[in-house]
Every structure is written in C-alpha cells, then in structure tokens.
N, C-alpha and C. Protein backbone atom coordinates (compact mmCIF):
# COMPACT_ATOMS: atom_id res chain seq x y z
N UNK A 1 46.95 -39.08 77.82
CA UNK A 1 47.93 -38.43 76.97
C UNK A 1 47.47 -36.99 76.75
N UNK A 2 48.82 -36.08 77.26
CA UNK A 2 47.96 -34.56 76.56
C UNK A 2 48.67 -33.98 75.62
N UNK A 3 48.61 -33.44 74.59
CA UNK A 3 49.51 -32.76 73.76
C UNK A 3 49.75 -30.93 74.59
N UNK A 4 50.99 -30.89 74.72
CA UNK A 4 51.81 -29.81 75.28
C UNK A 4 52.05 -28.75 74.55
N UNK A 5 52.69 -29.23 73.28
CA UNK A 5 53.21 -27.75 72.63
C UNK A 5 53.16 -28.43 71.10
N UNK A 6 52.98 -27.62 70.24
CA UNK A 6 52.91 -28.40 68.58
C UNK A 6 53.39 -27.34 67.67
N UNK A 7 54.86 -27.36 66.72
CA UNK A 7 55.35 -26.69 66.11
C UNK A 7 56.00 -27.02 65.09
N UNK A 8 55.39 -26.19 63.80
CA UNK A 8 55.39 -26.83 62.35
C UNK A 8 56.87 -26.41 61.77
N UNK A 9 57.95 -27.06 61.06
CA UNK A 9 58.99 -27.04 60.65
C UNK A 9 59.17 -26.79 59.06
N UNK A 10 58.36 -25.89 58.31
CA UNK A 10 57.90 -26.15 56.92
C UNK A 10 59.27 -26.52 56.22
N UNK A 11 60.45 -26.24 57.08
CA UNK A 11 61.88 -26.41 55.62
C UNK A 11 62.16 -27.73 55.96
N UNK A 12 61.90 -28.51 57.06
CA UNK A 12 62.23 -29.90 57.00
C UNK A 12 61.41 -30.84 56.71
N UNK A 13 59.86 -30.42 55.86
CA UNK A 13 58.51 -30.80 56.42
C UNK A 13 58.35 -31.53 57.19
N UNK A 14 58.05 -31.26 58.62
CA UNK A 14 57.54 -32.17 59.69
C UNK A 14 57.08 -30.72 60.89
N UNK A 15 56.89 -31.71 61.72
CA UNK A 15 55.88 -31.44 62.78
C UNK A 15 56.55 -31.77 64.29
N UNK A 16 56.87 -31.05 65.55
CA UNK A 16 57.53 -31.85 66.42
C UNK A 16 56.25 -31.13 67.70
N UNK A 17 56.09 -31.83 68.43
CA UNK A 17 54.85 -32.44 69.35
C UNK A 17 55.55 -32.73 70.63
N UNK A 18 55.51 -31.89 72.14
CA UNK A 18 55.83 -32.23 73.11
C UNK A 18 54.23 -32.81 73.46
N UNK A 19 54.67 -34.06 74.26
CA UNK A 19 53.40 -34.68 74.80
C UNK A 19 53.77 -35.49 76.00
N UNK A 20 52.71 -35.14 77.14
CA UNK A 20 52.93 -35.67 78.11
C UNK A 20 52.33 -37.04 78.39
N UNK A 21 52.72 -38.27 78.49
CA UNK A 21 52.15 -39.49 78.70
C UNK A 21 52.31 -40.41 80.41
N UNK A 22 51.18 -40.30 80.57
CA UNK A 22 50.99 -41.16 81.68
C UNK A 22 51.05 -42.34 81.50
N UNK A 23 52.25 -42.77 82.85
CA UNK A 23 52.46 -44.39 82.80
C UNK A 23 52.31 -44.71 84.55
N UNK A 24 51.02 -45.24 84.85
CA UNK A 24 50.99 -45.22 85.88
C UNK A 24 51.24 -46.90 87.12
N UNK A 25 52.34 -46.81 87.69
CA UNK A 25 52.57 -47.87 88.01
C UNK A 25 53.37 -48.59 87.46
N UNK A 26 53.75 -48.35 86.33
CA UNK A 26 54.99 -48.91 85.41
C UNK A 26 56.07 -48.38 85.31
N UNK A 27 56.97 -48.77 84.31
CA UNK A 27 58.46 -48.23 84.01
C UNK A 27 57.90 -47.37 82.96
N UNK A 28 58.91 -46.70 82.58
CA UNK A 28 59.29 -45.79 81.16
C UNK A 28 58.67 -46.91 80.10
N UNK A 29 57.88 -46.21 78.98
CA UNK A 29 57.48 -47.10 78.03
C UNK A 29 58.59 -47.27 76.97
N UNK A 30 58.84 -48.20 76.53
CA UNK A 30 59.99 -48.46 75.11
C UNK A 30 59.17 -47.18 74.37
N UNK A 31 60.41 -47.36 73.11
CA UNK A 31 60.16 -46.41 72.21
C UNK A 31 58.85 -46.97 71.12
N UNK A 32 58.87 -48.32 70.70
CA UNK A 32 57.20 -48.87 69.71
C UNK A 32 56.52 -48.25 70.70
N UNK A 33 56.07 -48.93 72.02
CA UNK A 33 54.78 -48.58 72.58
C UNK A 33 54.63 -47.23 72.45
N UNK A 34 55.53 -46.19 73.30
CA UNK A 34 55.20 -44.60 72.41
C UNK A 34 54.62 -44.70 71.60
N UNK A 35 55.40 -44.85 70.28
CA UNK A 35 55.60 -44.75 69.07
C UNK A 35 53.55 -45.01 67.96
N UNK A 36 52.76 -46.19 69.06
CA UNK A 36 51.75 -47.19 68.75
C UNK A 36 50.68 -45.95 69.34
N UNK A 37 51.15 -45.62 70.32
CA UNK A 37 50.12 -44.95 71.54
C UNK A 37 49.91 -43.44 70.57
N UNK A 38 50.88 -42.77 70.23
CA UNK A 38 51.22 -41.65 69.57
C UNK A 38 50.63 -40.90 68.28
N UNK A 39 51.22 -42.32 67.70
CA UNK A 39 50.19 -42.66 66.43
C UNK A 39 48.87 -42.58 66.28
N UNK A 40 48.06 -43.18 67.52
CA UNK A 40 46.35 -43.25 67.49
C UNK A 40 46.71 -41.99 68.28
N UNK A 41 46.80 -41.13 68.89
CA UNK A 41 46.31 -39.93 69.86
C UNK A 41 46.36 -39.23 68.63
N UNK A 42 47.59 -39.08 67.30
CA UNK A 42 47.53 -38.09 66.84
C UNK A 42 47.06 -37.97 65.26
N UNK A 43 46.48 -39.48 64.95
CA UNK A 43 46.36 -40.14 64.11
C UNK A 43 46.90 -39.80 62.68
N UNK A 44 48.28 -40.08 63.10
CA UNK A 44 49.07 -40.28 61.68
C UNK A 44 49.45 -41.59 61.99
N UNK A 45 50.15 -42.58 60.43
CA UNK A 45 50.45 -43.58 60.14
C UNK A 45 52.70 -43.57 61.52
N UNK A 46 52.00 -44.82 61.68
CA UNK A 46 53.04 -45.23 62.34
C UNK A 46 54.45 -44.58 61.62
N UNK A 47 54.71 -45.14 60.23
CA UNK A 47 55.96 -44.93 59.79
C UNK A 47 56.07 -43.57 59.26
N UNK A 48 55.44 -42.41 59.93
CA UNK A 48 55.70 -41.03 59.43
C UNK A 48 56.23 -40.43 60.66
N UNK A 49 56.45 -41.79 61.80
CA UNK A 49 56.70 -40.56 63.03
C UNK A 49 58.42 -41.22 63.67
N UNK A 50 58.34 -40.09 63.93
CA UNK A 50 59.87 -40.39 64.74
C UNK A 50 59.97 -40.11 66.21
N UNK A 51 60.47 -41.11 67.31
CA UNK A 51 60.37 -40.24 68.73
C UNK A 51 61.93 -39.86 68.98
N UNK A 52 62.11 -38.94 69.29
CA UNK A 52 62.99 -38.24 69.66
C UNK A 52 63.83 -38.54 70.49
N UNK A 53 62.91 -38.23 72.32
CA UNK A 53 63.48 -38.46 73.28
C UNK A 53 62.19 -38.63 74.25
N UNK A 54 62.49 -39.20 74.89
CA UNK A 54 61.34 -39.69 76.52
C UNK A 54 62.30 -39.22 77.32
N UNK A 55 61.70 -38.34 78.12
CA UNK A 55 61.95 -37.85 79.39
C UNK A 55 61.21 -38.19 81.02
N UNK A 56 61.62 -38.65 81.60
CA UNK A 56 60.99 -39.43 82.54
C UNK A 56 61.85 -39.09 84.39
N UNK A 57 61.32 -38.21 85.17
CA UNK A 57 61.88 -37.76 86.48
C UNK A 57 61.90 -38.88 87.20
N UNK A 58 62.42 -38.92 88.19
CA UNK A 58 62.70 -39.93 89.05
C UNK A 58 61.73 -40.09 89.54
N UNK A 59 60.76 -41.18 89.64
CA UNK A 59 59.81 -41.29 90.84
C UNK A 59 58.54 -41.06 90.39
N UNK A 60 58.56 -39.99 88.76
CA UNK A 60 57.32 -39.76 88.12
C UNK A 60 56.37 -40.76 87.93
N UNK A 61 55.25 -40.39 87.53
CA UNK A 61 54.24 -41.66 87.05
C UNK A 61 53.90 -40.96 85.08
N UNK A 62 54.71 -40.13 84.99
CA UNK A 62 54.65 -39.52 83.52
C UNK A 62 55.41 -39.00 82.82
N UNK A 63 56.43 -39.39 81.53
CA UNK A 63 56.98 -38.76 80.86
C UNK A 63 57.11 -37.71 79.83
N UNK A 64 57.55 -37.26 79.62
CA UNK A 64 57.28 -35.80 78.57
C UNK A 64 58.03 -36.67 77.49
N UNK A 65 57.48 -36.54 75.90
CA UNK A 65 58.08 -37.06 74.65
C UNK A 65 58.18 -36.23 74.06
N UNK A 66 59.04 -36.23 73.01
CA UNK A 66 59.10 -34.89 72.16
C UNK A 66 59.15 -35.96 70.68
N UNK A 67 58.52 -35.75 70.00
CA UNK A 67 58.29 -36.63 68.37
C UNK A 67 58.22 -36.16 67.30
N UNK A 68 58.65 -36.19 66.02
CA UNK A 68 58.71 -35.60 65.38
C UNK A 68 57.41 -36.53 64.05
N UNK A 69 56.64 -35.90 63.47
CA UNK A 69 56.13 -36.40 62.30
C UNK A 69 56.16 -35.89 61.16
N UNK A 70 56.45 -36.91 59.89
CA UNK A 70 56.71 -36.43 58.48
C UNK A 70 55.80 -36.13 57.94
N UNK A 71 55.49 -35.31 57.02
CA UNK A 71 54.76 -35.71 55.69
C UNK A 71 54.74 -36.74 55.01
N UNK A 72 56.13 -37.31 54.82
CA UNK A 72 56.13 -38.58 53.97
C UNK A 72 57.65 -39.33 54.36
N UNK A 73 57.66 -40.53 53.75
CA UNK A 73 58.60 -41.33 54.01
C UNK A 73 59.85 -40.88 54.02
N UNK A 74 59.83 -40.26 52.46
CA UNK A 74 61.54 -39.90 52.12
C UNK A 74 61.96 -38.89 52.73
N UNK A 75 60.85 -37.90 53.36
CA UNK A 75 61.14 -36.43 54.46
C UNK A 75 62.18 -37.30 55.45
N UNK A 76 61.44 -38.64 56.43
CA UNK A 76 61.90 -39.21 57.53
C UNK A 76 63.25 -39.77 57.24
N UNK A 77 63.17 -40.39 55.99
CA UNK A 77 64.36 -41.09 55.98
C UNK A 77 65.74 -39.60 55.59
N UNK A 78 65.20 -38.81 54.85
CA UNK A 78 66.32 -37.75 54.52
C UNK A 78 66.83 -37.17 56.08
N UNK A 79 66.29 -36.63 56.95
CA UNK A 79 66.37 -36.12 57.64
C UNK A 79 66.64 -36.59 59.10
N UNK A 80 66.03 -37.83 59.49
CA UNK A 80 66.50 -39.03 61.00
C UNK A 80 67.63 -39.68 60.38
N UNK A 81 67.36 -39.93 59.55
CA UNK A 81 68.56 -41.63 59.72
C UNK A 81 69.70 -40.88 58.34
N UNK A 82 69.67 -39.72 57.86
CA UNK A 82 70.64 -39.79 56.80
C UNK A 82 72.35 -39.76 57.75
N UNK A 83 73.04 -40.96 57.03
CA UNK A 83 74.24 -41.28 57.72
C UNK A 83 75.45 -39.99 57.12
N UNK A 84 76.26 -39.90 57.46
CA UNK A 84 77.80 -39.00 57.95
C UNK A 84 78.52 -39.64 56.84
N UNK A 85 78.83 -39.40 55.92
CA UNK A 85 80.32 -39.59 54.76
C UNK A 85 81.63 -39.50 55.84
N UNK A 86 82.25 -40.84 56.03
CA UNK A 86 83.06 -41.37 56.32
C UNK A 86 84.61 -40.31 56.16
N UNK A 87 85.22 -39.35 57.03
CA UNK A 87 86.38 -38.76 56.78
C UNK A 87 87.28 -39.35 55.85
N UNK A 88 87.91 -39.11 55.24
CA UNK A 88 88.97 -39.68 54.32
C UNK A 88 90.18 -39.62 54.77
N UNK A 89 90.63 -40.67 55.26
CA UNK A 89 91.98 -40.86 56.22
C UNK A 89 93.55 -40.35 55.57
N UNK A 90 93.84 -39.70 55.97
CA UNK A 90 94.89 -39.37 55.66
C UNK A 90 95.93 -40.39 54.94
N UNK A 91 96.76 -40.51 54.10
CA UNK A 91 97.81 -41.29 53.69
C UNK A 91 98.81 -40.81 54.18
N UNK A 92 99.28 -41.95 54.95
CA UNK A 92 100.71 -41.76 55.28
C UNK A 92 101.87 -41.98 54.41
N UNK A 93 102.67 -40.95 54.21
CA UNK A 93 103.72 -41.00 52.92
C UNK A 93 104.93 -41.74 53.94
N UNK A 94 105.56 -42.77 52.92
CA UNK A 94 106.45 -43.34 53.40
C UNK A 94 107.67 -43.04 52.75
N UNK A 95 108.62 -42.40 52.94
CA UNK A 95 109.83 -42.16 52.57
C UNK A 95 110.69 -43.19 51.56
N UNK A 96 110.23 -43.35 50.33
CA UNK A 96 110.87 -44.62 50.16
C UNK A 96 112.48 -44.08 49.87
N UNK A 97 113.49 -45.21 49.70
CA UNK A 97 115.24 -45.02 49.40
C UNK A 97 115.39 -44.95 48.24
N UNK A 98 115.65 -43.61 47.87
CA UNK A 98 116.37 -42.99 46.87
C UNK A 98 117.12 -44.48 46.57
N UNK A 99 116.50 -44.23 44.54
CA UNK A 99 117.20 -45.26 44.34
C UNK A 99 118.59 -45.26 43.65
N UNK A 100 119.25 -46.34 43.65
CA UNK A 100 120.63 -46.42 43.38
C UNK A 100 121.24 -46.51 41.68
C-alpha cells in the first residue's frame, strides 16, 4: 500500500487520501476489505473513514482509492450519508362545479 497524495479539508473536518493498493492475482477488493486494510496503514478507527471510490484499469494488479477520514462520527454522518428533503409535489387543483 502507498499513500499518493493527502489533503486536509478543515471546513468539512476530514482528510481525503489517494492510495494506491496492490491486489495481486485477485479481483478488485470490496469496499470492508479496503476499508480494514486502510484503517491499519493509516491507523485511524474503522468508523471515521469513508471510501469513496476504487479505481481499478483493466488488467491491473492495483487500484487507486480515494477515502475520506473524519475527525469524528457526527463530521461522517453530517457530511456522507446526510439524505435530500424530499421535493414537495405539486397539488393538482381540481376544478370543482360551481355550485348550484
């Protein structure tokens, strides 16, 4: 594993880490195994890190990851997983009959 490029995000607090990982003879690693491998190379706690994306060439024996790590929990959860407020659907007006 080598670390590539490392650049600090102070307004989102985190950290995002291109790293190149050798997988030799195998497929593309899932995202845990990254995720396990990542963790000990860069030794932060599992649940402060996020992987991004695995990049993997045809034919390579090594992918490039790009990962992001928190400071803390509520950084990760505010910022990966905060969900989209649902559009508010239009109401369709129905013409009702003028009444009699």
């Amino acid at each position: 594993m080598k670390l590539l490029k490392e650049k600090e995000f102070t307004l989102l607090n985190r950290k995002r880490y291109l790293i190149e990982l050798p997988h030799e003879n195998k497929p593309t690693p899932k995202n845990e195994e990254v995720k396990k491998e990542v963790a000990s190379f860069l030794k932060i706690p599992e649940e402060l890190i996020h992987i991004r994306h695995i990049y993997t060439n045809y034919g390579s024996s090594s992918s490039r990851v790009i990962v992001h790590s928190y400071k803390n929990k509520e950084n990760l959860q505010e910022v990966e997983f905060k969900k989209k407020k649902p559009k508010k659907e239009k109401e369709k007006k129905t013409a009702a009959p003028p009444a009699k």
